[in-house]
Protein backbone atom coordinates (compact mmCIF):
# COMPACT_ATOMS: atom_id res chain seq x y z
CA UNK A 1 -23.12 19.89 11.62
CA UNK A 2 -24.05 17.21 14.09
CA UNK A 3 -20.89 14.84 15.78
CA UNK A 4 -22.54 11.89 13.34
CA UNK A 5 -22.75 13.82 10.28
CA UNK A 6 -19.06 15.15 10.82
CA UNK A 7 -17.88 11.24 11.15
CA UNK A 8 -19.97 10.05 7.90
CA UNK A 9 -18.40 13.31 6.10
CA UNK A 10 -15.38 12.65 7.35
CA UNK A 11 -15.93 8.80 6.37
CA UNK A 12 -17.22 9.96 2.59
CA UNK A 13 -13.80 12.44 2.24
CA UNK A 14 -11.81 9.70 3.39
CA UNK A 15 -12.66 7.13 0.77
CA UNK A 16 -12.43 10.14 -1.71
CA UNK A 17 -8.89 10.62 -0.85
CA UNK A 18 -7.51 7.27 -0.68
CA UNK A 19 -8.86 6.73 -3.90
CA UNK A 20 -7.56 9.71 -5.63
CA UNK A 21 -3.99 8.49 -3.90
CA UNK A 22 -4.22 5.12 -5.10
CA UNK A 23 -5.22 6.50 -9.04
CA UNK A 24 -2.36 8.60 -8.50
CA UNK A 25 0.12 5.96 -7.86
CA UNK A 26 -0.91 3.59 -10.18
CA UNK A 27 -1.85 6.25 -12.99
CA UNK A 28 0.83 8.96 -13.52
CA UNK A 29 3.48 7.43 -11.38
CA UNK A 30 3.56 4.28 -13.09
CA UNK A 31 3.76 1.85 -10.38
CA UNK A 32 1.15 -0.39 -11.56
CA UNK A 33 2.57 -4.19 -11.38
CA UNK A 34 4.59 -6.00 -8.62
CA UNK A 35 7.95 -4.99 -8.09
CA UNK A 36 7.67 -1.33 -9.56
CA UNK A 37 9.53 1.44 -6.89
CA UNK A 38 10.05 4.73 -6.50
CA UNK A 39 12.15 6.00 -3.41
CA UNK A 40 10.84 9.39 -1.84
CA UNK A 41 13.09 9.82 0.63
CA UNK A 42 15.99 7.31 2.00
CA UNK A 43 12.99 6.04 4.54
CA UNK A 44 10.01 5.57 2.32
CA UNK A 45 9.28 4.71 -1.02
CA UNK A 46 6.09 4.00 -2.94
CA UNK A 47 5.92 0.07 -4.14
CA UNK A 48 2.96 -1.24 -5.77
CA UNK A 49 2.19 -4.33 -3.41
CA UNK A 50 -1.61 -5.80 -4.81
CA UNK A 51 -2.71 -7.17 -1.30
CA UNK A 52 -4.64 -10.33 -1.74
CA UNK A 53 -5.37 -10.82 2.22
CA UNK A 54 -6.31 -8.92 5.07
CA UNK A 55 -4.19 -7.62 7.47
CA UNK A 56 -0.53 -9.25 7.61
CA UNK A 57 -1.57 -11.01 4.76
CA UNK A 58 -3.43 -13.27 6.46
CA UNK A 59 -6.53 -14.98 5.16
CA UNK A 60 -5.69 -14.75 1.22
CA UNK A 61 -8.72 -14.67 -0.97
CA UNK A 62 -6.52 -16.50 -4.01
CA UNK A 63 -10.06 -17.63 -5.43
CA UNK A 64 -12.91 -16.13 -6.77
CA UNK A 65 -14.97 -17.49 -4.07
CA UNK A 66 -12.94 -16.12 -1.07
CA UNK A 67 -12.37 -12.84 -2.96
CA UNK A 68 -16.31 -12.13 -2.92
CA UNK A 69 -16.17 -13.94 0.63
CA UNK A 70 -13.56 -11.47 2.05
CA UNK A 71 -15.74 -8.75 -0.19
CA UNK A 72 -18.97 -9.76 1.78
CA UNK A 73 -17.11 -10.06 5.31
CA UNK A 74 -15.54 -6.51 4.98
CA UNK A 75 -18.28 -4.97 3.86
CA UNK A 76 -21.14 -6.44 6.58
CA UNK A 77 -18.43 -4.90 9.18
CA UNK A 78 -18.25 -1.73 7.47
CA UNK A 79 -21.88 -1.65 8.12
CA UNK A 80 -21.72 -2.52 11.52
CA UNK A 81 -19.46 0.17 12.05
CA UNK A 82 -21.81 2.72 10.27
CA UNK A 83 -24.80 1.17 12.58
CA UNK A 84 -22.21 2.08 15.54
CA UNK A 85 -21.63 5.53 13.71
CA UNK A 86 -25.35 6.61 14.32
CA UNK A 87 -25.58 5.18 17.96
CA UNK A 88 -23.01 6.28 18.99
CA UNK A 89 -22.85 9.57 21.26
CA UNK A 90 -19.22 10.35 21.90
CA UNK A 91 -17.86 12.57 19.62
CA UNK A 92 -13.99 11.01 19.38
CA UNK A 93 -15.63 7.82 18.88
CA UNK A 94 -17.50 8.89 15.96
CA UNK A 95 -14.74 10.85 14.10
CA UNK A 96 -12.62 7.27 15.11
CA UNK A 97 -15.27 4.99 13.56
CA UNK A 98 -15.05 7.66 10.97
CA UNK A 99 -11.69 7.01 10.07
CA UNK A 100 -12.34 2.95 10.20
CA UNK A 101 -15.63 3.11 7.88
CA UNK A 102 -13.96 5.87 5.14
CA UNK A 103 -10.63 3.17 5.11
CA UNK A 104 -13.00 0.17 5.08
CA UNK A 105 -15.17 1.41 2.32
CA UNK A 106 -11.94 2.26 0.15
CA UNK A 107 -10.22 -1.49 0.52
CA UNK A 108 -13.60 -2.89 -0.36
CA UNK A 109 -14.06 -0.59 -3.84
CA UNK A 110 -10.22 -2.04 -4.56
CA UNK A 111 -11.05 -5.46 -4.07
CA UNK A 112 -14.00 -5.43 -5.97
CA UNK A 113 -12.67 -3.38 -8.98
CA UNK A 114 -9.39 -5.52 -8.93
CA UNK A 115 -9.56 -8.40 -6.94
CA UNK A 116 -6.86 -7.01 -4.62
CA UNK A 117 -6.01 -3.95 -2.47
CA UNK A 118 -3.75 -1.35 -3.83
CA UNK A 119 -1.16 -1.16 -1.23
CA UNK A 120 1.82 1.11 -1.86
CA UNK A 121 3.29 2.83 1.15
CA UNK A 122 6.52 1.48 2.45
CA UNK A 123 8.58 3.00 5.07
CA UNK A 124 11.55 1.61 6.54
CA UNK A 125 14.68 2.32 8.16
CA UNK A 126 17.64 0.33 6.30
CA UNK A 127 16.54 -2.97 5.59
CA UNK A 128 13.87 -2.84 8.89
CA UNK A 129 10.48 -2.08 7.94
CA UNK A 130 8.06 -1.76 11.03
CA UNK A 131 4.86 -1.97 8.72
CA UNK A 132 4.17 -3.66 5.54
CA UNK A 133 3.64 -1.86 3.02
CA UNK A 134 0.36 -0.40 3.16
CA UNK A 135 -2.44 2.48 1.95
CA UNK A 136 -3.77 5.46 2.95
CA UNK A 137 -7.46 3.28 3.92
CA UNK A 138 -5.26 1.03 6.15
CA UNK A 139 -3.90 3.84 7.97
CA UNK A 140 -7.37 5.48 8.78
CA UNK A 141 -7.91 2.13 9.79
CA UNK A 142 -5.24 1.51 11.95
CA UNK A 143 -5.74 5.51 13.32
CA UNK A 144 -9.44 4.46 14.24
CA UNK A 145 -9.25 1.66 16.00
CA UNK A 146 -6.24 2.54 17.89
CA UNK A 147 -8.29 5.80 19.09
CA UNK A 148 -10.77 3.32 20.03
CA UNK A 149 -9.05 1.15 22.32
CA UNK A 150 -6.95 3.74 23.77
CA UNK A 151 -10.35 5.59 24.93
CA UNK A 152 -11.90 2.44 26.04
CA UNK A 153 -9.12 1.24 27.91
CA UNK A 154 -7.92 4.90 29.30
CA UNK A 155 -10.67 7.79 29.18
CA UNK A 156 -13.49 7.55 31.42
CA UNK A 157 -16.63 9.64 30.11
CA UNK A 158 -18.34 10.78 33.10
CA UNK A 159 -22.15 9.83 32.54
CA UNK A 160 -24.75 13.25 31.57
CA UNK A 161 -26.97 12.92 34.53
CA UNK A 162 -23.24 13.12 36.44
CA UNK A 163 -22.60 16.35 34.58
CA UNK A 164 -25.61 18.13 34.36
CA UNK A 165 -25.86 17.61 38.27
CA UNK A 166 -22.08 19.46 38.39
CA UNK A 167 -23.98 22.01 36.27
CA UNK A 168 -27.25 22.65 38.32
CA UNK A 169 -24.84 22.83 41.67
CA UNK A 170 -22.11 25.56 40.28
C-alpha cells in the first residue's frame, strides 16, 4: 500500500471509529443531553458536552447561518488537507494529515447531522481539567497537527538527490 493510500485509509478508519464511539456514548450509555455523567475512573469521565464552536469554544455557530458557515469552512480545509495528503511525499506527514482529515471529516458529519459536535471525553485531576472536554476526532486532530509542527520545527529531511548521492558513494 502506498504512504498516501495508508494516510486516506487511515483517514477513512478514523472517521469510522469516532463515529462508532460517539453512537456508543450517546446510544447505550445514555449520555445524550447536557449535564448527563458517567465517571470511569476518579480522572475521567464521559459527559455529553454538544460543542457549538470550534476549538475552545470559540467562534459559536448559534444560528443556522453560521452552523452551515462553520460546516462550509471545516469542510473546504478538510479538503485542503486531503489536496496536501496526495502531494505530499513524507510518510509521517501523511499518516499526520491522516489523523487531521479522519478527525475533521468526523466533526463535520456531527455538525451536520446535529447542529453540534458530540464532545464527551473529560479528564481531569480534582477539580483541574487540562482539556475541555472533547472527542475522539479532536484528538486525531490535536495528534496531527502537533506531529506536524514538531517535524517542521525539529526534523530536517535530508533532500533525495542528497541521499541517493550517500548511496552511489558507499
Amino acid at each position: 500500500m502506498t504512504p498516501r493510500t495508508t494516510g486516506f485509509v487511515l483517514a477513512a478508519l478514523l472517521f469510522v471509529v469516532d463515529q462508532a464511539v460517539k453512537a456508543w456514548v450517546v446510544g447505550p450509555l445514555g449520555l445524550d443531553h447536557l449535564g448527563a455523567v458517567r465517571e470511569v475512573v476518579s480522572f475521567f469521565d464521559l459527559r455529553f458536552v454538544p460543542n457549538v464552536g470550534i476549538s475552545l469554544g470559540l467562534l459559536p455557530a448559534d444560528s443556522p447561518a453560521m452552523r452551515w458557515g462553520l460546516v462550509a469552512l471545516t469542510a473546504a480545509i478538510a479538503f485542503g488537507v486531503g489536496v496536501w495528503m496526495t502531494r505530499e511525499t513524507v510518510r509521517a506527514d501523511i499518516l499526520a494529515l491522516g489523523l487531521v482529515l479522519g478527525g475533521a471529516l468526523g466533526n463535520i458529519l456531527d455538525r451536520i447531522r446535529f447542529g453540534y459536535v458530540v464532545d464527551f471525553a473529560d479528564l481531569h485531576f480534582g477539580e483541574w481539567r487540562p482539556f475541555l472536554v472533547f472527542n475522539v476526532a479532536d484528538a486525531a486532530i490535536t495528534i496531527g497537527v502537533a506531529i506536524l509542527l514538531l517535524r517542521a520545527l525539529f526534523v530536517r529531511d535530508r533532500p533525495a538527490a542528497a541521499v541517493s548521492r550517500e548511496k552511489v558513494d558507499a
